[in-house]
C-alpha atoms as a PDB file:
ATOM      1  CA  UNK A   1     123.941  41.354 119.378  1.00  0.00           C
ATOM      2  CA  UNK A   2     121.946  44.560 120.370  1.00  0.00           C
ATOM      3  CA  UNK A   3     122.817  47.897 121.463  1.00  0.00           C
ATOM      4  CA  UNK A   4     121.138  51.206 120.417  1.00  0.00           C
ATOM      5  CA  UNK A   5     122.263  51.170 117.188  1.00  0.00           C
ATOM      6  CA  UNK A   6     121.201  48.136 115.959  1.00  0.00           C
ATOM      7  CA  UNK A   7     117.877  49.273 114.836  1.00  0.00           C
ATOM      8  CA  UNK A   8     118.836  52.195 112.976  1.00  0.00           C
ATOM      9  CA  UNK A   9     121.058  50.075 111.430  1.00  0.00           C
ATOM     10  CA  UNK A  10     118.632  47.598 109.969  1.00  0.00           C
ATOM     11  CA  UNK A  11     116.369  50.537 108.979  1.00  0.00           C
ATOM     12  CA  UNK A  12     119.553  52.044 106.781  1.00  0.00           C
ATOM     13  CA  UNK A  13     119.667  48.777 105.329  1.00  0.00           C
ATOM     14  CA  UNK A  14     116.322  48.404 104.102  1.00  0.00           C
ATOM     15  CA  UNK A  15     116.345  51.627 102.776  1.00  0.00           C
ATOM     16  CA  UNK A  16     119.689  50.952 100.400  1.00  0.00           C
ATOM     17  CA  UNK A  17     117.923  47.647  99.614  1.00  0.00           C
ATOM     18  CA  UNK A  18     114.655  49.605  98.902  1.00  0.00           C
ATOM     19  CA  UNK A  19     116.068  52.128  97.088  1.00  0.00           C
ATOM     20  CA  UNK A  20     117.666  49.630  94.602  1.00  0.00           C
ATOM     21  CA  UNK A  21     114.687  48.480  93.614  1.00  0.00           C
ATOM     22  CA  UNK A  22     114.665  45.485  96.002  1.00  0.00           C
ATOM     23  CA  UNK A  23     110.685  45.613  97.170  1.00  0.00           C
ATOM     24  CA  UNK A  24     110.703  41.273  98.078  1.00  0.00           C
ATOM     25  CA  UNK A  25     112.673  39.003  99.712  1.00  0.00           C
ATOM     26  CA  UNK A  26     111.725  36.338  97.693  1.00  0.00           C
ATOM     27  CA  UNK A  27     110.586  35.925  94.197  1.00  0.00           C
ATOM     28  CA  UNK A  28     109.336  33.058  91.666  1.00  0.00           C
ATOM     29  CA  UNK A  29     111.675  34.377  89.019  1.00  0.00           C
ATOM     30  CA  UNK A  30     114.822  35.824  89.093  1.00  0.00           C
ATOM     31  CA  UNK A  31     115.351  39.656  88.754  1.00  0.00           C
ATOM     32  CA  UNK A  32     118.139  41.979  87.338  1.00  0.00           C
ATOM     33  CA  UNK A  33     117.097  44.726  89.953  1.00  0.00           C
ATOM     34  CA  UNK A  34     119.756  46.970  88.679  1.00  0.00           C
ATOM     35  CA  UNK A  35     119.385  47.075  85.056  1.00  0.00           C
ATOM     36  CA  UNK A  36     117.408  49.459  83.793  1.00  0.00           C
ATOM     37  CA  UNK A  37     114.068  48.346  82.158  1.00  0.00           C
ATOM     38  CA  UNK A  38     113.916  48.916  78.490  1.00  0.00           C
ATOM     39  CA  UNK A  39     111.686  52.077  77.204  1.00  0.00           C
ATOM     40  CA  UNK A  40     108.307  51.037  76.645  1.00  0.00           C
ATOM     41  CA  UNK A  41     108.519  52.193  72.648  1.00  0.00           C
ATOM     42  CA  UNK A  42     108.578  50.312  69.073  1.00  0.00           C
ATOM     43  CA  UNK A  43     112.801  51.572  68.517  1.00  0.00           C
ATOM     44  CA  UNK A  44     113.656  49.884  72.309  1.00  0.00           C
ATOM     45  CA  UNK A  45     112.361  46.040  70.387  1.00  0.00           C
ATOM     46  CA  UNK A  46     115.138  46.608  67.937  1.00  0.00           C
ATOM     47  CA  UNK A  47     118.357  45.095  68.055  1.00  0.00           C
ATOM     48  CA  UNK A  48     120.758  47.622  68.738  1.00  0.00           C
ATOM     49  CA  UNK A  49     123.343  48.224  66.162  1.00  0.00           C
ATOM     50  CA  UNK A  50     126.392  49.812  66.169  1.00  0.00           C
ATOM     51  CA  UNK A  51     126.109  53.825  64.933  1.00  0.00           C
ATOM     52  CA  UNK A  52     128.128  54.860  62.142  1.00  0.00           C
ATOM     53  CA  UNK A  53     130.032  57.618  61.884  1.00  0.00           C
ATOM     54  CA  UNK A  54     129.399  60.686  60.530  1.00  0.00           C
ATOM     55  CA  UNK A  55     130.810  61.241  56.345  1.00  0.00           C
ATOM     56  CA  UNK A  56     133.610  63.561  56.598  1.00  0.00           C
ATOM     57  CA  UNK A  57     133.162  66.878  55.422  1.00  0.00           C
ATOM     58  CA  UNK A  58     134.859  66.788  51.355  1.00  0.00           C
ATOM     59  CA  UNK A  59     138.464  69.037  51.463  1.00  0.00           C
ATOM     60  CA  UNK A  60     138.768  72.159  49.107  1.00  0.00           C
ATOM     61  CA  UNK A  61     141.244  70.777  46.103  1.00  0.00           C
ATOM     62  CA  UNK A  62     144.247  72.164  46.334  1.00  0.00           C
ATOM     63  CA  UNK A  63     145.845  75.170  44.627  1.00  0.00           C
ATOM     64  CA  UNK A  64     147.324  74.417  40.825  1.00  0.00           C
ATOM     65  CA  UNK A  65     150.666  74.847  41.826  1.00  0.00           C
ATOM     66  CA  UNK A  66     150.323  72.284  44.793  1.00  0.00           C
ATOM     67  CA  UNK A  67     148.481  69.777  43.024  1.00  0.00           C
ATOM     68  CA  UNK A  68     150.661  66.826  41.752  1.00  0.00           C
ATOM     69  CA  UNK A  69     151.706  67.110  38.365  1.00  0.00           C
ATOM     70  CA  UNK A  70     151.473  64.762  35.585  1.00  0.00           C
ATOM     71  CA  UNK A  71     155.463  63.539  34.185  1.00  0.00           C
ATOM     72  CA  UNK A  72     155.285  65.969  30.849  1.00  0.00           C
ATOM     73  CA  UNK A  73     155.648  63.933  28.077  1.00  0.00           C
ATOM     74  CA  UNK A  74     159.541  63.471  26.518  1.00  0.00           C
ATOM     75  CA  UNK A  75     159.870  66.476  23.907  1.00  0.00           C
ATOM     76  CA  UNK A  76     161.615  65.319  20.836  1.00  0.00           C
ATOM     77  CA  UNK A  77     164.877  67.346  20.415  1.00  0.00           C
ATOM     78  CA  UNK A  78     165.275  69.821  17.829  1.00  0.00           C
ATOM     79  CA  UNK A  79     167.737  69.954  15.108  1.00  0.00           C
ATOM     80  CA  UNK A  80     170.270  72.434  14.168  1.00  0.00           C
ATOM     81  CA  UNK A  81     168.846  75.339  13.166  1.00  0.00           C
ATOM     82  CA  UNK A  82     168.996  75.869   9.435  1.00  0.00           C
ATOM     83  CA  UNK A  83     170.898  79.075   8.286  1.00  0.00           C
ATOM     84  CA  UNK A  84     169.350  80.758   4.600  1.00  0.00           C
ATOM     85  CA  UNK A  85     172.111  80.496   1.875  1.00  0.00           C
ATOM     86  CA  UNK A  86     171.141  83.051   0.073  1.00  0.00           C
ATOM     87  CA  UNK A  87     172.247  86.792   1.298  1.00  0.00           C
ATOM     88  CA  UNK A  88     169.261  88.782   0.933  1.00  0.00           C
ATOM     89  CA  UNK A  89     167.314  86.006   3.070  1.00  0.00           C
ATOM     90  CA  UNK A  90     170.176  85.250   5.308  1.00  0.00           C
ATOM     91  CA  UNK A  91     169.561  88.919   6.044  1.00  0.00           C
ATOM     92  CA  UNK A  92     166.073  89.065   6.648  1.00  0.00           C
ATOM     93  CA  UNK A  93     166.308  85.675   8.610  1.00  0.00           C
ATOM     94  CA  UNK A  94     168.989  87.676  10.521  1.00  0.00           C
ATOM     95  CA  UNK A  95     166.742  90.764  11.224  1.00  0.00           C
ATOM     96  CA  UNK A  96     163.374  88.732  11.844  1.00  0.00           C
ATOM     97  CA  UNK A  97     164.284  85.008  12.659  1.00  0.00           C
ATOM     98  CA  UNK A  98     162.776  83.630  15.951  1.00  0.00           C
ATOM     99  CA  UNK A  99     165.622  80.773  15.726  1.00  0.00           C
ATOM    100  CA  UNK A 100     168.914  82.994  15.182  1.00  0.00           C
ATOM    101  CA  UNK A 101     171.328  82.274  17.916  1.00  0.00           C
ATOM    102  CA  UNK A 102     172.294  85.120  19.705  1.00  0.00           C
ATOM    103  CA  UNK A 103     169.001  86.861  19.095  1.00  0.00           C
ATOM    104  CA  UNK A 104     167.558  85.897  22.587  1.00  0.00           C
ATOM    105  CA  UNK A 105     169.063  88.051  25.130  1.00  0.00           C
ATOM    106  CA  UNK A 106     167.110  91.412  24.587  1.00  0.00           C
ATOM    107  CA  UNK A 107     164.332  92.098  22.115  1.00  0.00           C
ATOM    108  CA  UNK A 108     165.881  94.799  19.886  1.00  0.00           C
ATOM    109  CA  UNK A 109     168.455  93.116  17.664  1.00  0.00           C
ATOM    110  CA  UNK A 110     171.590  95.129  16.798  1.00  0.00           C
ATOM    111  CA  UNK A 111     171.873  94.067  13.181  1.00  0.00           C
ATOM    112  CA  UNK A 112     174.904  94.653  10.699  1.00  0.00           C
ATOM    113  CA  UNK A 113     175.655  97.207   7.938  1.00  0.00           C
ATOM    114  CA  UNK A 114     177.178  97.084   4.645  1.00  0.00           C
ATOM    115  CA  UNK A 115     177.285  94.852   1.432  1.00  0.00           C
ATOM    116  CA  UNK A 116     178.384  91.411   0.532  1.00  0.00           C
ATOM    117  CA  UNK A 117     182.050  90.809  -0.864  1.00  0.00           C
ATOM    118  CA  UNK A 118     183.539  94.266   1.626  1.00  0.00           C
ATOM    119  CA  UNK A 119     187.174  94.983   1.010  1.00  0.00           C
ATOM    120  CA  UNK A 120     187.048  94.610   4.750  1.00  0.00           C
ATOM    121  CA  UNK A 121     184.774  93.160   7.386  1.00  0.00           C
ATOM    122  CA  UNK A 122     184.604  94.294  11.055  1.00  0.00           C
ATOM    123  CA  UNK A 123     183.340  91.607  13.259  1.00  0.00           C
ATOM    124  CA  UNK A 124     183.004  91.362  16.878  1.00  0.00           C
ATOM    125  CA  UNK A 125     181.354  89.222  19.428  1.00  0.00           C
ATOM    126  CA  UNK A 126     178.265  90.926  19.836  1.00  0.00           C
ATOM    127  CA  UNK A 127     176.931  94.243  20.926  1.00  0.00           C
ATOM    128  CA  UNK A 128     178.113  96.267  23.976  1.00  0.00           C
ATOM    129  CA  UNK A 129     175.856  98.430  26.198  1.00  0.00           C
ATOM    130  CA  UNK A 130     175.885 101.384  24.745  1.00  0.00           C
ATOM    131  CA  UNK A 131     175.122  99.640  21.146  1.00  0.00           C
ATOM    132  CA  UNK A 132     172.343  97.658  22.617  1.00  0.00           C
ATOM    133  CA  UNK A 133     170.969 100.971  23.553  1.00  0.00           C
ATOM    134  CA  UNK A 134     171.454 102.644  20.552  1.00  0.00           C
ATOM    135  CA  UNK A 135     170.678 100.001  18.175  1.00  0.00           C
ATOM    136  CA  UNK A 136     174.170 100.285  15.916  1.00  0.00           C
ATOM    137  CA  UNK A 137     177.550  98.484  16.685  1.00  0.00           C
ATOM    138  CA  UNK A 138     180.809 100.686  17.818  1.00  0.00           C
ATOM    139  CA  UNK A 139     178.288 103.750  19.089  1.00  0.00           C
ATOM    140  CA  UNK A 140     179.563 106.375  21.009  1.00  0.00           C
ATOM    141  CA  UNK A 141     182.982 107.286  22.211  1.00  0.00           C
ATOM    142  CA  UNK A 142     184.357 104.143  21.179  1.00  0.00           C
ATOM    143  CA  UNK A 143     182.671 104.171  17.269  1.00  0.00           C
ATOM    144  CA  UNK A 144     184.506 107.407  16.871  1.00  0.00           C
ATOM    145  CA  UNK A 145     187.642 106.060  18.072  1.00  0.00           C
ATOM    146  CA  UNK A 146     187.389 103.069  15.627  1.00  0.00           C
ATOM    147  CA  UNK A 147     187.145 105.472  12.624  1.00  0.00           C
ATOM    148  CA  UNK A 148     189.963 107.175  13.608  1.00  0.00           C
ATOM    149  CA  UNK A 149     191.676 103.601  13.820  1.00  0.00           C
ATOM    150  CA  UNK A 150     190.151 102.908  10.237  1.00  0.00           C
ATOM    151  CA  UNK A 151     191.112 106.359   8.690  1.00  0.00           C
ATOM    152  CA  UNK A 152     194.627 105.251  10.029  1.00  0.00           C
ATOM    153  CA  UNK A 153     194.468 102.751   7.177  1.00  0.00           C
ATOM    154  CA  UNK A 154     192.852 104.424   4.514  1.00  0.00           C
ATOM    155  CA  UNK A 155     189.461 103.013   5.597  1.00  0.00           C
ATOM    156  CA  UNK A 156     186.152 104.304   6.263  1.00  0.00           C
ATOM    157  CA  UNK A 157     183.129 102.652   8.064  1.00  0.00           C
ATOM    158  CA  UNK A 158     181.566 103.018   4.342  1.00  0.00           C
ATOM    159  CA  UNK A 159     184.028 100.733   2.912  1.00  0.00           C
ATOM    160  CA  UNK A 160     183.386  97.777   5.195  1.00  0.00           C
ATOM    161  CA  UNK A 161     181.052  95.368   5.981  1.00  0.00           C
ATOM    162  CA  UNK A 162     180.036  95.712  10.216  1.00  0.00           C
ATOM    163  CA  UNK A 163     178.657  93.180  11.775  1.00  0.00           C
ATOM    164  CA  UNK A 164     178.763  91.139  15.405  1.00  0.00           C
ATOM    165  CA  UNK A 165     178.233  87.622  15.621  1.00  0.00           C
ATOM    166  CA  UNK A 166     175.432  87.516  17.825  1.00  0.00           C
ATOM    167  CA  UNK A 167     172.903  90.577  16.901  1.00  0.00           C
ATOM    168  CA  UNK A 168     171.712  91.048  20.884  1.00  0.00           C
ATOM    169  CA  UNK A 169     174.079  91.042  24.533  1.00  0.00           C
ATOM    170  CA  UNK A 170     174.340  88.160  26.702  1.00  0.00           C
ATOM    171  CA  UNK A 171     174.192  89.153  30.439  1.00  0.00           C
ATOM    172  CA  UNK A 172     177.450  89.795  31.494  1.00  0.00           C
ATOM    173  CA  UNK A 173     178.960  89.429  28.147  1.00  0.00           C
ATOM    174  CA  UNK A 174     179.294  85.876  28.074  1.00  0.00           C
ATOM    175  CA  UNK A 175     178.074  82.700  26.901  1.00  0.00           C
ATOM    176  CA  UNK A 176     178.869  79.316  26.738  1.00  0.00           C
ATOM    177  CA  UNK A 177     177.615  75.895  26.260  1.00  0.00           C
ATOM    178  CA  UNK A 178     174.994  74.791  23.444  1.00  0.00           C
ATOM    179  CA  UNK A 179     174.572  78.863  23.094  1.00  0.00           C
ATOM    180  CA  UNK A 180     178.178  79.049  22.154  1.00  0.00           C
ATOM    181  CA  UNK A 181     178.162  75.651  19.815  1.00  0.00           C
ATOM    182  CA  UNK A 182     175.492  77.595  17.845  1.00  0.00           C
ATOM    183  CA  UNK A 183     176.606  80.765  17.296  1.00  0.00           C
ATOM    184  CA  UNK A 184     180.545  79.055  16.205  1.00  0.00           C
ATOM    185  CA  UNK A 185     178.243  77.079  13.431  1.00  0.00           C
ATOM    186  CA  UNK A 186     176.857  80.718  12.543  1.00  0.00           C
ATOM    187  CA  UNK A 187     179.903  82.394  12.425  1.00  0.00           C
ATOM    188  CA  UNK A 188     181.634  80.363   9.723  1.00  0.00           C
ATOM    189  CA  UNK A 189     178.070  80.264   7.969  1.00  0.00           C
ATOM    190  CA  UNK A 190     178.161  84.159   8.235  1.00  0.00           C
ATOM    191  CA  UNK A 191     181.781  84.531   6.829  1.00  0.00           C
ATOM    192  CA  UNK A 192     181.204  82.302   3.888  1.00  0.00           C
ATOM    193  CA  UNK A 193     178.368  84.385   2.803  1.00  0.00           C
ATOM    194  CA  UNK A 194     179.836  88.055   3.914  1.00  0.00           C
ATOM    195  CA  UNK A 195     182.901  86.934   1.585  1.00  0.00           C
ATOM    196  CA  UNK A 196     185.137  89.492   2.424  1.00  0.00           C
ATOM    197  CA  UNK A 197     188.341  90.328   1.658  1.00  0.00           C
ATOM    198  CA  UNK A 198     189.760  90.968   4.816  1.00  0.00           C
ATOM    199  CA  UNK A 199     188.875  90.392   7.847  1.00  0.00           C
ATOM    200  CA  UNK A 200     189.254  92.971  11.386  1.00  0.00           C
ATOM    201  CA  UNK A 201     188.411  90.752  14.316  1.00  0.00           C
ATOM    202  CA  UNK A 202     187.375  93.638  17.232  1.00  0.00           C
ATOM    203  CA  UNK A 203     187.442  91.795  21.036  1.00  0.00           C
ATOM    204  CA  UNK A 204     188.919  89.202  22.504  1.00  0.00           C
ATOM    205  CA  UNK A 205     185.633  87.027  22.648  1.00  0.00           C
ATOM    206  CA  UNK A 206     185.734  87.066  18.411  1.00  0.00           C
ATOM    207  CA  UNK A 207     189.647  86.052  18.065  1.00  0.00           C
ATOM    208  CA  UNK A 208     189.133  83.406  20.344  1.00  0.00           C
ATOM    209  CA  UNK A 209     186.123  82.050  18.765  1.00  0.00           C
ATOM    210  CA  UNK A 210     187.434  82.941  15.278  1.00  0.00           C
ATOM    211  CA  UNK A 211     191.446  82.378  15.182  1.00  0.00           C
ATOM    212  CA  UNK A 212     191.541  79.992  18.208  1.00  0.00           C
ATOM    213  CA  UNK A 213     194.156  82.031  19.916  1.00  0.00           C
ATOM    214  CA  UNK A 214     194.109  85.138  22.882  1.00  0.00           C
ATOM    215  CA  UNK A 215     194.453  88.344  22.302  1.00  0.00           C
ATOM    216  CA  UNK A 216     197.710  89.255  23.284  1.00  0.00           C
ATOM    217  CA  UNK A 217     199.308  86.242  21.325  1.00  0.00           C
ATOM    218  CA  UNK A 218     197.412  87.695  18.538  1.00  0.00           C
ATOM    219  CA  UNK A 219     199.558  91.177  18.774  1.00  0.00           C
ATOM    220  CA  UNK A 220     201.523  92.061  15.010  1.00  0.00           C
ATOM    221  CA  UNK A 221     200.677  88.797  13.608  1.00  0.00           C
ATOM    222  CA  UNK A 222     198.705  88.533  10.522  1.00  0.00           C
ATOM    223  CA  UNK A 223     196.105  86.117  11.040  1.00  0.00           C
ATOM    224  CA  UNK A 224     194.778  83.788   7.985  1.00  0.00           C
ATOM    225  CA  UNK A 225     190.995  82.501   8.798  1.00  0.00           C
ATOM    226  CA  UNK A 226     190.438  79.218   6.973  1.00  0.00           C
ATOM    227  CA  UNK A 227     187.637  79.794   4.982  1.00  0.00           C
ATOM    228  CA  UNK A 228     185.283  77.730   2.139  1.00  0.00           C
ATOM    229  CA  UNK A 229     188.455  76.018   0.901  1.00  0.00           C
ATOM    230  CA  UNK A 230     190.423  79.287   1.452  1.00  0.00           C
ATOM    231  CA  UNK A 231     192.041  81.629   3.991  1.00  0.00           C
ATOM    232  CA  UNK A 232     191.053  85.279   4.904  1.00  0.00           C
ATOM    233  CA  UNK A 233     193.491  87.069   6.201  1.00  0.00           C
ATOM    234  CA  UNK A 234     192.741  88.932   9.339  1.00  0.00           C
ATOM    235  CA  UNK A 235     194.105  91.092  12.052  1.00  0.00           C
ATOM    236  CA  UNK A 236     192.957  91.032  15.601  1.00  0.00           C
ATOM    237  CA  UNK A 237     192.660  94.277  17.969  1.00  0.00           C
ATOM    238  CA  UNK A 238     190.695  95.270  21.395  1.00  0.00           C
ATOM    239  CA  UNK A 239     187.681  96.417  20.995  1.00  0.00           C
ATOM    240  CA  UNK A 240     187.741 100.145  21.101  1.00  0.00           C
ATOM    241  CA  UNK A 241     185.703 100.332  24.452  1.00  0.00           C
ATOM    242  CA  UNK A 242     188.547  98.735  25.978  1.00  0.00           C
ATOM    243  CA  UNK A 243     191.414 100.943  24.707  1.00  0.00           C
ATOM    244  CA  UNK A 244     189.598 103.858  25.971  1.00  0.00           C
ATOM    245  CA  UNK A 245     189.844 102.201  29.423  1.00  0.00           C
ATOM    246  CA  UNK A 246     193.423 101.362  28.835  1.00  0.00           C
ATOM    247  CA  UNK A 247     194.916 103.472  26.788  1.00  0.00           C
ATOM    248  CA  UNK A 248     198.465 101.513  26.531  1.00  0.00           C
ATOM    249  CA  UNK A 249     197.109  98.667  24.950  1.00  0.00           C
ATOM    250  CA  UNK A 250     196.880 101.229  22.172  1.00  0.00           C
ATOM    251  CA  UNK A 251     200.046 100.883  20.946  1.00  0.00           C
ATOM    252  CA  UNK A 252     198.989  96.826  20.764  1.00  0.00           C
ATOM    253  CA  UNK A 253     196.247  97.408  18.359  1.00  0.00           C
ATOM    254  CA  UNK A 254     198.427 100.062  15.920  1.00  0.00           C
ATOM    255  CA  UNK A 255     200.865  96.861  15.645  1.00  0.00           C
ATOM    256  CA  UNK A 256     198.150  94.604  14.264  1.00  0.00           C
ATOM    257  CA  UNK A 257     196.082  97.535  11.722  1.00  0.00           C
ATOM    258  CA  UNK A 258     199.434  98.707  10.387  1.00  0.00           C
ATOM    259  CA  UNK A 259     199.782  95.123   8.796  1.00  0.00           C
ATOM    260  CA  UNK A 260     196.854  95.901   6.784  1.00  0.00           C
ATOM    261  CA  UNK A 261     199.188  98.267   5.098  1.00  0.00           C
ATOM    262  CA  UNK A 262     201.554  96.318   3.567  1.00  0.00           C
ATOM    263  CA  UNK A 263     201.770  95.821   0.014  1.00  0.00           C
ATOM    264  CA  UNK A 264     199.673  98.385  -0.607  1.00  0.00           C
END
C-alpha cells in the first residue's frame, strides 16, 4: 500500500480515535471511552431512581345542576283529600284550602254565591275567561244573557245557588286524569251539601261529568241526578258563552229550561 494519500489518511484516523477519548493503544484495565464519566458531586453516588410525576392540578367541582344527584327518597302517597261536612267550613275550605281540587290553575279563585237548600242551583264546570278575570261566574255578555234565560222561568240569579265545580280555569279548559277523579269525588260531595232543589247543569263539561250523557242527547229531557239516597232533577243547557257564538243552539237550550215549568 502507499500513495499520497495514505498519510493523511492515518492522520484523520488518529484524530477520530483522539477525539473519542482514545489517548493509548494499550491499557492495564479496560475502558468505556465513550461513556460519559459521572459528575464529580455527592447526588452523582446515588442510585438513580425513577422521577415521579408531577400531582395533577385538583378540577373545579362541577356546577349543582351537573353534579350527580342522589335517588330522592320514595315519597309516601297521599290520601284523598278530605272535604269539611259542615257548610260554613266547606265554604271557607272552599275559599282558602291549599288542597281543593280545581283550585290550582290560577291564584284568584272564582268562588260561588248563594245559600244552602236553593230552589235552584246553577253549576258549571268551572270558570271561563272572562270570569277568571273578573272574579264572578257568568260575567259579561254571557251573565246577562243567562238572566234573561232565568227570568224566562220566573228565576232570578238571587233565587239560586251559583257555583262551578272547580273555583279556578284549567289551560285550555280541560282536564283529565287524577285532576278529573278528584274534582268527580267533589262534585257529589258539593251537591250533597248545596242540597238543592233543582238542579241547571250550564256546559257540556258539567252534564258529562254530572248526568253521564252529551249535550245534545241531553236536549228536552228532564234529567234526575242520583243524589244521597235521592234524585235531583236537573236540566242541561250550553253555557251561555256558547249560544252567543251560535245562536241556533238557542232554541236547544229553551227546550230543556221550559221543563222547569211544568207543574208549576
Amino acid at each position: 500500500m502507499g500513495g499520497p494519500n495514505t498519510a493523511l489518511l492515518a492522520q484523520s484516523t488518529c484524530d477520530w480515535w483522539s477525539l473519542a477519548g482514545v489517548d493509548a493503544l494499550v491499557g492495564e484495565e479496560p475502558a468505556g471511552w465513550l461513556i460519559l464519566p459521572p459528575a464529580n458531586d455527592a447526588a452523582a453516588s446515588k442510585p438513580k431512581t425513577r422521577p415521579s410525576l408531577a400531582a395533577e392540578p385538583e378540577l373545579a367541582p362541577l356546577p349543582p345542576a351537573l353534579q350527580r344527584q342522589e335517588a330522592p327518597h320514595a315519597v309516601e302517597a297521599k290520601g284523598p283529600v278530605v272535604f269539611p261536612d259542615d257548610w260554613t267550613q266547606f265554604q271557607q275550605w272552599f275559599a282558602e284550602g291549599a288542597d281543593v281540587p280545581g283550585s290550582q290553575w290560577d291564584a284568584r279563585r272564582v268562588l260561588p254565591v248563594g245559600d244552602v237548600g236553593a230552589p235552584l242551583m246553577l253549576l258549571t264546570a268551572w270558570p271561563e275567561i272572562d270570569d277568571q278575570r273578573d272574579g264572578a261566574l257568568f260575567s259579561g255578555a254571557a251573565g246577562k244573557l243567562l238572566d234573561a234565560m232565568l227570568q224566562a222561568i220566573g228565576r232570578t240569579r238571587g233565587d239560586c245557588y251559583v257555583a262551578s265545580l272547580a273555583v279556578t280555569r284549567p289551560a285550555g279548559g280541560r282536564c283529565d286524569g287524577e285532576e278529573a277523579a278528584e274534582l268527580d269525588r267533589l262534585l257529589w260531595h258539593h251537591l250533597r251539601l248545596a242540597k238543592p232543589g233543582r238542579l241547571l247543569l250550564i256546559g257540556g263539561d258539567i252534564v258529562r261529568m254530572a248526568a253521564s250523557t252529551a249535550l245534545p242527547d241531553a236536549r228536552g229531557k228532564l234529567l234526575y241526578i242520583n243524589q244521597d239516597g235521592g234524585k235531583v232533577e236537573a236540566v242541561a243547557v250550553a253555557h251561555p258563552a256558547m249560544l252567543l257564538a251560535r245562536p241556533a243552539q238557542k232554541a236547544a237550550a229553551w227546550d230543556s229550561l221550559k221543563l222547569f215549568n211544568r207543574g208549576r
